[in-house]
C-alpha atoms as a PDB file:
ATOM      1  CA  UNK A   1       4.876 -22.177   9.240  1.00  0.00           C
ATOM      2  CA  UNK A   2       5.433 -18.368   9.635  1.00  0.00           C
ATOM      3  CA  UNK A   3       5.451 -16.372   6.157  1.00  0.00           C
ATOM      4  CA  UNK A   4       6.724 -12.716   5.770  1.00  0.00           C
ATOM      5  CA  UNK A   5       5.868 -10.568   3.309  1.00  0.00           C
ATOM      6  CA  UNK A   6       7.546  -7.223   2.986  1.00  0.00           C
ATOM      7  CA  UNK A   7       5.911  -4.288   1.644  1.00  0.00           C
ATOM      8  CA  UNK A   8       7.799  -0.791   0.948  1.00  0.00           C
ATOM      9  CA  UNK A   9       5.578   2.603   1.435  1.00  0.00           C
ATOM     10  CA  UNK A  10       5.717   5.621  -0.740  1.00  0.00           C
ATOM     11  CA  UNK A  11       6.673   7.900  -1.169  1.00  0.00           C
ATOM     12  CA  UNK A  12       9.161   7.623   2.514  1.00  0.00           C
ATOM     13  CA  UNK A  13      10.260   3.978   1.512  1.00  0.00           C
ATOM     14  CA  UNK A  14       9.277   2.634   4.994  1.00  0.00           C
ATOM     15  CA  UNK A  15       8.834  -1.487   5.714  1.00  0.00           C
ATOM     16  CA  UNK A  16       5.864  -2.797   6.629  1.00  0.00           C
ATOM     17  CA  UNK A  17       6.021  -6.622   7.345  1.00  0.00           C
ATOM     18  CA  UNK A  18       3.050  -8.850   7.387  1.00  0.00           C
ATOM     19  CA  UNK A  19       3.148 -12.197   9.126  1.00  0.00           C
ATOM     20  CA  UNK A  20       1.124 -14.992   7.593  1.00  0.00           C
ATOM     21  CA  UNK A  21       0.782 -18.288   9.402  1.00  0.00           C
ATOM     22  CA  UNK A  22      -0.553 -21.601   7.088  1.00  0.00           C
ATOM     23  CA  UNK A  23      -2.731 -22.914   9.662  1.00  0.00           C
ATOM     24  CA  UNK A  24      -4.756 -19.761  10.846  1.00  0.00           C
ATOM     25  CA  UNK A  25      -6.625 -16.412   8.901  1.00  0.00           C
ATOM     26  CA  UNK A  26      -4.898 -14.029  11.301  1.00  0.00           C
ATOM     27  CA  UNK A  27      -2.343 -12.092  10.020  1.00  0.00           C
ATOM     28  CA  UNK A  28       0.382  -9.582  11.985  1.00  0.00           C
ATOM     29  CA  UNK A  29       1.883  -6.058  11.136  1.00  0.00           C
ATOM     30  CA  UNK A  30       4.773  -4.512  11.883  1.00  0.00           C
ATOM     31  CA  UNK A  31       4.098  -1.046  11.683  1.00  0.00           C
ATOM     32  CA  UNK A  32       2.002   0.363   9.197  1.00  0.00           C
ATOM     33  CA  UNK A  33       3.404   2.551   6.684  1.00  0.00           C
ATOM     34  CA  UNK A  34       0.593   3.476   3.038  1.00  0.00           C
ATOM     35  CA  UNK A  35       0.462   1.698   0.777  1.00  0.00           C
ATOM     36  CA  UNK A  36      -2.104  -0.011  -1.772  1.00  0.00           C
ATOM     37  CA  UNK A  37       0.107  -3.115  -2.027  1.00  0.00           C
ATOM     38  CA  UNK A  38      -0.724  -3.304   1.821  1.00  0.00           C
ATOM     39  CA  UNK A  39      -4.556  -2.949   1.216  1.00  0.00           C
ATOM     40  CA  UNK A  40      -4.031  -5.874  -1.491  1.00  0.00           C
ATOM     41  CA  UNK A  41      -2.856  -8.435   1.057  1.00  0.00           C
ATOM     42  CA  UNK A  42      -4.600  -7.494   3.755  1.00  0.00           C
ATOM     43  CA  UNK A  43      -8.233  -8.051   2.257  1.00  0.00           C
ATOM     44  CA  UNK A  44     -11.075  -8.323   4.268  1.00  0.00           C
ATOM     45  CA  UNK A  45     -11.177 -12.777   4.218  1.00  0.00           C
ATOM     46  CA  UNK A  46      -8.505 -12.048   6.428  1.00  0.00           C
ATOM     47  CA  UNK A  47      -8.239 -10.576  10.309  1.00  0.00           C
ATOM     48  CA  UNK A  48      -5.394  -8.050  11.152  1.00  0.00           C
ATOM     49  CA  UNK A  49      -5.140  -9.202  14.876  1.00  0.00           C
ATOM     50  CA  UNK A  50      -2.697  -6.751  15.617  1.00  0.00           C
ATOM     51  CA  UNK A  51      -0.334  -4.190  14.691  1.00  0.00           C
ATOM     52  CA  UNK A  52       3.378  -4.414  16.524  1.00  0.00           C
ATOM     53  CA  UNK A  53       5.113  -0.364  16.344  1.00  0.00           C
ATOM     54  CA  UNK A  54       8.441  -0.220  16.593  1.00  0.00           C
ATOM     55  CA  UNK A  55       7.614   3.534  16.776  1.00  0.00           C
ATOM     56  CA  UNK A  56       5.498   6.466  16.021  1.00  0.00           C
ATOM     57  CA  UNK A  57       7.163   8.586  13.264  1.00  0.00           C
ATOM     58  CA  UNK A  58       4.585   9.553  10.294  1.00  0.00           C
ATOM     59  CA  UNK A  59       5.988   7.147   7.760  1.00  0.00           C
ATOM     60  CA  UNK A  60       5.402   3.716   9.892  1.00  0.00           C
ATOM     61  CA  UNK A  61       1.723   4.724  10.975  1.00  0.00           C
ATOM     62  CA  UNK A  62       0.353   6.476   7.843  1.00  0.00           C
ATOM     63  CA  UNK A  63      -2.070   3.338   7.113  1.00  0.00           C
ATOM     64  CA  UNK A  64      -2.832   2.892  10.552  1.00  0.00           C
ATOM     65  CA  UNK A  65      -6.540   4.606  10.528  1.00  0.00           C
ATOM     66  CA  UNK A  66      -7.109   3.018   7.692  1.00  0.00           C
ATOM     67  CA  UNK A  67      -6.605  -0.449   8.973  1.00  0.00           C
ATOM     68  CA  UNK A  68      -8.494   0.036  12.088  1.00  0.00           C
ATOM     69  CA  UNK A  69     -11.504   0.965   9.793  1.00  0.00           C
ATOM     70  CA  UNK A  70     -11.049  -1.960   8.174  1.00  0.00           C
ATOM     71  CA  UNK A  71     -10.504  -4.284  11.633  1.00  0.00           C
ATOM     72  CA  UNK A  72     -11.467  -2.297  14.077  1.00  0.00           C
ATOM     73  CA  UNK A  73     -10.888  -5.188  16.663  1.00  0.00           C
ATOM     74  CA  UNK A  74      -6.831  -5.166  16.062  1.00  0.00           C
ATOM     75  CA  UNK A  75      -4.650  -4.248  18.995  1.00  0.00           C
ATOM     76  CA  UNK A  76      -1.866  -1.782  18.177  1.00  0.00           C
ATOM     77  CA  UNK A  77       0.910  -3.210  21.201  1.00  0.00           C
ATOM     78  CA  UNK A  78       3.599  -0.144  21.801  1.00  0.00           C
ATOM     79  CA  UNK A  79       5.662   1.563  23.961  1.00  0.00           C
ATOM     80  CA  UNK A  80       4.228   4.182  25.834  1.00  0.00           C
ATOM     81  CA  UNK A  81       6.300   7.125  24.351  1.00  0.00           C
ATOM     82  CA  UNK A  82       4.866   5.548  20.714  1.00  0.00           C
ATOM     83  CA  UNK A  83       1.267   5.763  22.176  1.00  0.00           C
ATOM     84  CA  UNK A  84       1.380   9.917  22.830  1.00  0.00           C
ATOM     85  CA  UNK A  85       2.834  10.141  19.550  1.00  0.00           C
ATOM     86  CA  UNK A  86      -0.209   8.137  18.078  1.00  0.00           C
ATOM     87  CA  UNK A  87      -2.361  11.049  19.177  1.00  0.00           C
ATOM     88  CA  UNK A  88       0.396  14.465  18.481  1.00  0.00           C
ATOM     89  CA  UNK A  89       1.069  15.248  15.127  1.00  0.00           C
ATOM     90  CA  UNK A  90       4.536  17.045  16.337  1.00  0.00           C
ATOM     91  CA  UNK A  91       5.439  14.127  18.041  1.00  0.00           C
ATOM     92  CA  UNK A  92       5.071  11.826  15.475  1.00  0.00           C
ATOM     93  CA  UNK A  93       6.792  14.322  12.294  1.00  0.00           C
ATOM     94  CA  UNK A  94       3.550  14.723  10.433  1.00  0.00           C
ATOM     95  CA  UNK A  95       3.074  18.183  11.525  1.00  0.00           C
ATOM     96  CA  UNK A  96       6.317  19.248   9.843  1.00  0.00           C
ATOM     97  CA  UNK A  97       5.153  17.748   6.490  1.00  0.00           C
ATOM     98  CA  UNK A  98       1.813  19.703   6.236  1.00  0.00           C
ATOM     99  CA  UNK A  99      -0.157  16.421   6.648  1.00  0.00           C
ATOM    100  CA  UNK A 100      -0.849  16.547  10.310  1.00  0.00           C
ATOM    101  CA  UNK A 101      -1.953  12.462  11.487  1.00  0.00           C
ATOM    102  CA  UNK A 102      -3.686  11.638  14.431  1.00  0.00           C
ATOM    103  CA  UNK A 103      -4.751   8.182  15.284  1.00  0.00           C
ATOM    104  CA  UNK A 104      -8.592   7.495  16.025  1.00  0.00           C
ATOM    105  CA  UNK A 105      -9.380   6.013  19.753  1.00  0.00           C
ATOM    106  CA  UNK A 106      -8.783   2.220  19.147  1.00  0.00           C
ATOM    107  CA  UNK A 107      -7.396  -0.766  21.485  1.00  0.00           C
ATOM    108  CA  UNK A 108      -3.832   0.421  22.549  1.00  0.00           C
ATOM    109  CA  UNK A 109      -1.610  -2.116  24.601  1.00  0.00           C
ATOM    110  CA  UNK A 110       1.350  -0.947  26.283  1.00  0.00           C
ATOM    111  CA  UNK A 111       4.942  -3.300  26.242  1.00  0.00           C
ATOM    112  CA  UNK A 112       8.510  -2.783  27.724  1.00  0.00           C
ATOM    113  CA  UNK A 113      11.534  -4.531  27.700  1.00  0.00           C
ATOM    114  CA  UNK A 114      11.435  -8.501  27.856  1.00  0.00           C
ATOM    115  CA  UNK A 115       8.029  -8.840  27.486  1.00  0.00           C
ATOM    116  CA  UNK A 116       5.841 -11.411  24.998  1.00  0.00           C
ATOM    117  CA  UNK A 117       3.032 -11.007  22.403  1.00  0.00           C
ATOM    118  CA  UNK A 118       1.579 -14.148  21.620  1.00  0.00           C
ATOM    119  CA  UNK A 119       0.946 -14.339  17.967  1.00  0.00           C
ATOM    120  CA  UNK A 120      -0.072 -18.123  16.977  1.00  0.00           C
ATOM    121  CA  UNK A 121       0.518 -21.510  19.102  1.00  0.00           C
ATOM    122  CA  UNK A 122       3.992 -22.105  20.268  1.00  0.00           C
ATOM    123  CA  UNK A 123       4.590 -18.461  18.459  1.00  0.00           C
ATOM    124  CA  UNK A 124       5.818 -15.176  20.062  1.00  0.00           C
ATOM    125  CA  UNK A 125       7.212 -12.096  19.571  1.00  0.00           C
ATOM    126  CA  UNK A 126       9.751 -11.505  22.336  1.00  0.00           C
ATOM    127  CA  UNK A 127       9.980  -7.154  22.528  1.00  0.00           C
ATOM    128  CA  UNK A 128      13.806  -5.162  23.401  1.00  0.00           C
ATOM    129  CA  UNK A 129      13.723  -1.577  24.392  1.00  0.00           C
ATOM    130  CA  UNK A 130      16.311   0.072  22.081  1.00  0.00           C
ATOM    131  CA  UNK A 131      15.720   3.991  22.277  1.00  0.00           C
ATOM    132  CA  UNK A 132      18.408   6.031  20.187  1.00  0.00           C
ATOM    133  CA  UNK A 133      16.125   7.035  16.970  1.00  0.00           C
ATOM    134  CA  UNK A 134      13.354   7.636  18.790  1.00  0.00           C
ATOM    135  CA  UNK A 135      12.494   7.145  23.132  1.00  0.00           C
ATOM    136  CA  UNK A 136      10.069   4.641  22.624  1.00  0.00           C
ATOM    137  CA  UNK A 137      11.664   2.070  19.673  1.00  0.00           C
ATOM    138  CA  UNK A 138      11.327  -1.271  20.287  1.00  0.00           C
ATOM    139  CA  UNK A 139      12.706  -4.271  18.418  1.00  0.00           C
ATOM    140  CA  UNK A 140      10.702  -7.170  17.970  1.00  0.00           C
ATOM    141  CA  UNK A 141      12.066 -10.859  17.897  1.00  0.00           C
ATOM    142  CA  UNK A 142       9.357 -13.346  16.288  1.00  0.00           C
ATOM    143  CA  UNK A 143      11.232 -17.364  15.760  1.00  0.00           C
ATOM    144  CA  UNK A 144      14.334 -16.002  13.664  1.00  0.00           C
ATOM    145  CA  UNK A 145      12.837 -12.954  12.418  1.00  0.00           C
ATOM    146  CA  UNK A 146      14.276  -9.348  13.586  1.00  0.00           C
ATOM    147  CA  UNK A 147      12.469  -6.397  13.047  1.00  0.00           C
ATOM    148  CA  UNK A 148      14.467  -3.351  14.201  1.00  0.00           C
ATOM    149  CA  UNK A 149      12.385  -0.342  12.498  1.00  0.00           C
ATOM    150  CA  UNK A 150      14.795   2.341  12.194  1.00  0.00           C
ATOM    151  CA  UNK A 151      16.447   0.940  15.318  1.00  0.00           C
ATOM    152  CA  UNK A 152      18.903  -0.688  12.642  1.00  0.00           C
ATOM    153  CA  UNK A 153      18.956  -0.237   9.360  1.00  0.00           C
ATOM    154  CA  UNK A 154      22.166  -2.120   8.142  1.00  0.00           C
ATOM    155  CA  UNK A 155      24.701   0.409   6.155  1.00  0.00           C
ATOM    156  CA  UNK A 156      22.843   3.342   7.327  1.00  0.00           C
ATOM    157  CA  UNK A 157      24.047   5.179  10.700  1.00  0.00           C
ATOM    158  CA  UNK A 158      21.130   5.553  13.140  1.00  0.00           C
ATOM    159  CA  UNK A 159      19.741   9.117  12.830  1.00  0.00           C
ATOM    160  CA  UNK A 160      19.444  10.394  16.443  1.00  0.00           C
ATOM    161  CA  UNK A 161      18.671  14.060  15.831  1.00  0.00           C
ATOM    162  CA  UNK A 162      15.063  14.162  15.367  1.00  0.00           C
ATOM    163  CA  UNK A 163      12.652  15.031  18.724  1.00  0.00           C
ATOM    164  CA  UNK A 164      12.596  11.695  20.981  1.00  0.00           C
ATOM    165  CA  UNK A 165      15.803  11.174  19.609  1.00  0.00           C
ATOM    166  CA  UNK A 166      19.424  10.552  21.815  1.00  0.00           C
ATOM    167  CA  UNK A 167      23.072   9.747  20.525  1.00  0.00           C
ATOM    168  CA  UNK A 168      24.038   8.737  23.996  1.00  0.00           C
ATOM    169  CA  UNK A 169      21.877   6.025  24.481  1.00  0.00           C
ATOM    170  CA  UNK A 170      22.098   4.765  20.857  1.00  0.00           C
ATOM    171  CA  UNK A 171      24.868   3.092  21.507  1.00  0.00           C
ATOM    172  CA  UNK A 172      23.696   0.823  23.938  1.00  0.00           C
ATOM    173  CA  UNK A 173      20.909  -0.336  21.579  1.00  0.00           C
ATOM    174  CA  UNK A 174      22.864  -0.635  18.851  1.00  0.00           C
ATOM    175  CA  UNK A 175      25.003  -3.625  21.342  1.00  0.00           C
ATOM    176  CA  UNK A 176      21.898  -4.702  22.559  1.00  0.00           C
ATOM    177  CA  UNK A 177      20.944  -5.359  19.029  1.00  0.00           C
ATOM    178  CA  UNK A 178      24.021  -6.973  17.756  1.00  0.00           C
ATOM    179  CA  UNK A 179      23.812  -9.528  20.739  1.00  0.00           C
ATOM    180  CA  UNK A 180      20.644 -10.754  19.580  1.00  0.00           C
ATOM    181  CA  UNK A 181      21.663 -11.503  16.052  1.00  0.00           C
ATOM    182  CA  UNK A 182      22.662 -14.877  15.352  1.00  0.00           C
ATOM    183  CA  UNK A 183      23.516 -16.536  12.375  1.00  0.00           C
ATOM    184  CA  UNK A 184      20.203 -17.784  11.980  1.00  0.00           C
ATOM    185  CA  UNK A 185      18.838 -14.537  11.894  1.00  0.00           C
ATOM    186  CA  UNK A 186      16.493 -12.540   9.469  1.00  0.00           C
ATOM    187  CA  UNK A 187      17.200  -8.639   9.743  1.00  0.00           C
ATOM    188  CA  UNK A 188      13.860  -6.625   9.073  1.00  0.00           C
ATOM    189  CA  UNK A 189      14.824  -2.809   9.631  1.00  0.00           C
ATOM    190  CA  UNK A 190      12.329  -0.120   8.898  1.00  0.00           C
ATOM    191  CA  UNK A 191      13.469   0.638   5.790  1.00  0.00           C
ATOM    192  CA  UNK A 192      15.327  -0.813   2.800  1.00  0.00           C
ATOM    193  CA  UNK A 193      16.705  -5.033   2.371  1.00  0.00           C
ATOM    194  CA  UNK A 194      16.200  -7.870   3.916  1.00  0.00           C
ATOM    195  CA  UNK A 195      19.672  -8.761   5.357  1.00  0.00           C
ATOM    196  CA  UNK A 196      20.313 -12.832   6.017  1.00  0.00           C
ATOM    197  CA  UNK A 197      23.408 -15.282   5.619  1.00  0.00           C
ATOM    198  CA  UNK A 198      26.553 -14.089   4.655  1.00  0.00           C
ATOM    199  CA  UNK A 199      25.700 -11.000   3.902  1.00  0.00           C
ATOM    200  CA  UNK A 200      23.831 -10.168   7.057  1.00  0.00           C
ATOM    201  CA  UNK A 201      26.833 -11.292   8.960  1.00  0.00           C
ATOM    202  CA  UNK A 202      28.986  -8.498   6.645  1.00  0.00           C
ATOM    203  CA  UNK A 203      27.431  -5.842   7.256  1.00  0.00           C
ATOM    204  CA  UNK A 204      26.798  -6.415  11.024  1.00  0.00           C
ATOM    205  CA  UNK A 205      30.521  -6.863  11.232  1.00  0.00           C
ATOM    206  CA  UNK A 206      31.300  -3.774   9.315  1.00  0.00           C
ATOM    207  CA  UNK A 207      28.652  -1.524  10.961  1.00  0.00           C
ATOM    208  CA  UNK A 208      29.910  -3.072  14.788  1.00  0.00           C
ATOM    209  CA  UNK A 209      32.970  -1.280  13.696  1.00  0.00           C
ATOM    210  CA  UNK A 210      31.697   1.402  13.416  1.00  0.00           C
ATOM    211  CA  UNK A 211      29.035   2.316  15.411  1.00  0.00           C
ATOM    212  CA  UNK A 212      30.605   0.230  19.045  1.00  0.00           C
ATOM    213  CA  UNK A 213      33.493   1.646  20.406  1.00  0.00           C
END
């Protein structure tokens, strides 16, 4: 049985999710904002296996070097575009904060639309292409879990206007995403709630409106 743990950075108030399955000591992130509450959970008795990006800005890879020091076998799976950002501190924001990040060399995989990451037995995360915030976001679908990094973030319009970022093409994601979502599902965006139930299936009908024409 899959457990999720949700863990809010600061000071940018980015998600980072960690997996947790019963049966095994390997544990999953999705991305990898700072924080010490991270550090807490993720204690050495356990093994990070790998780190899923939805993409590269500053705030959902600022723990990222620290974790590899930690487990320096993980595998960081991303798109491509998220990979150069890894290693270009104007491509991934920090630059403009005056806290240029880099990431050090460590096991990259590359993933595109459609394809799998096994996680556990009989458990995969199933990866969409969904550029609009950023070229290279990717949503990742694990059982009944969504994690849409800033892909999504219920309430909140998509901010396109960054570098990597495209209006034009957000709305396609944004319909990609909503045809995933079913009433089973668990809505982890990149920053702020949880969104299940009822009230996942307001605001998706409210935001639909909104942002699909």
């Amino acid at each position: 049985m899959l457990k999720l743990h949700q863990i809010i950075n600061k000071p940018y108030s980015s998600n980072t999710f960690v997996i947790e399955n019963e049966n095994s000591r390997d544990i999953w992130l999705i991305d990898a904002g700072f924080s010490e509450d991270l550090f807490k959970i993720i204690d050495p008795s356990k093994n990070v296996k790998g780190v899923l990006l939805t993409h590269a800005h500053y705030d959902h890879i600022q723990g990222l070097n620290e974790i590899i020091n930690i487990f320096p076998s993980c595998i960081i799976y991303c798109s491509s575009y998220t990979m150069n950002g890894l290693y270009d501190s104007k491509a991934n924001l920090s630059f403009y904060h005056d806290k240029p990040l880099t990431i050090k060399k460590c096991d990259v995989q590359l993933k595109s639309n459609n394809e799998t990451i096994v996680l556990y037995d009989n458990v995969r995360a199933l990866i969409y292409e969904t550029p609009g915030h950023n070229h290279g976001s990717l949503c990742f679908l694990i059982e009944h879990f969504l994690f849409t990094g800033d892909s999504y973030i219920p309430q909140i319009p998509v901010v396109t206007k960054l570098k990597g970022g495209d209006r034009h093409v957000n709305a396609n994601s944004l319909g990609l995403i909503f045809s995933i979502i079913k009433s089973e599902t668990i809505l982890c965006p990149g920053h702020g709630s949880i969104f299940e139930g009822d009230e996942l299936k307001k605001v998706v009908f409210k935001d639909r409106s909104i942002h699909i024409t």
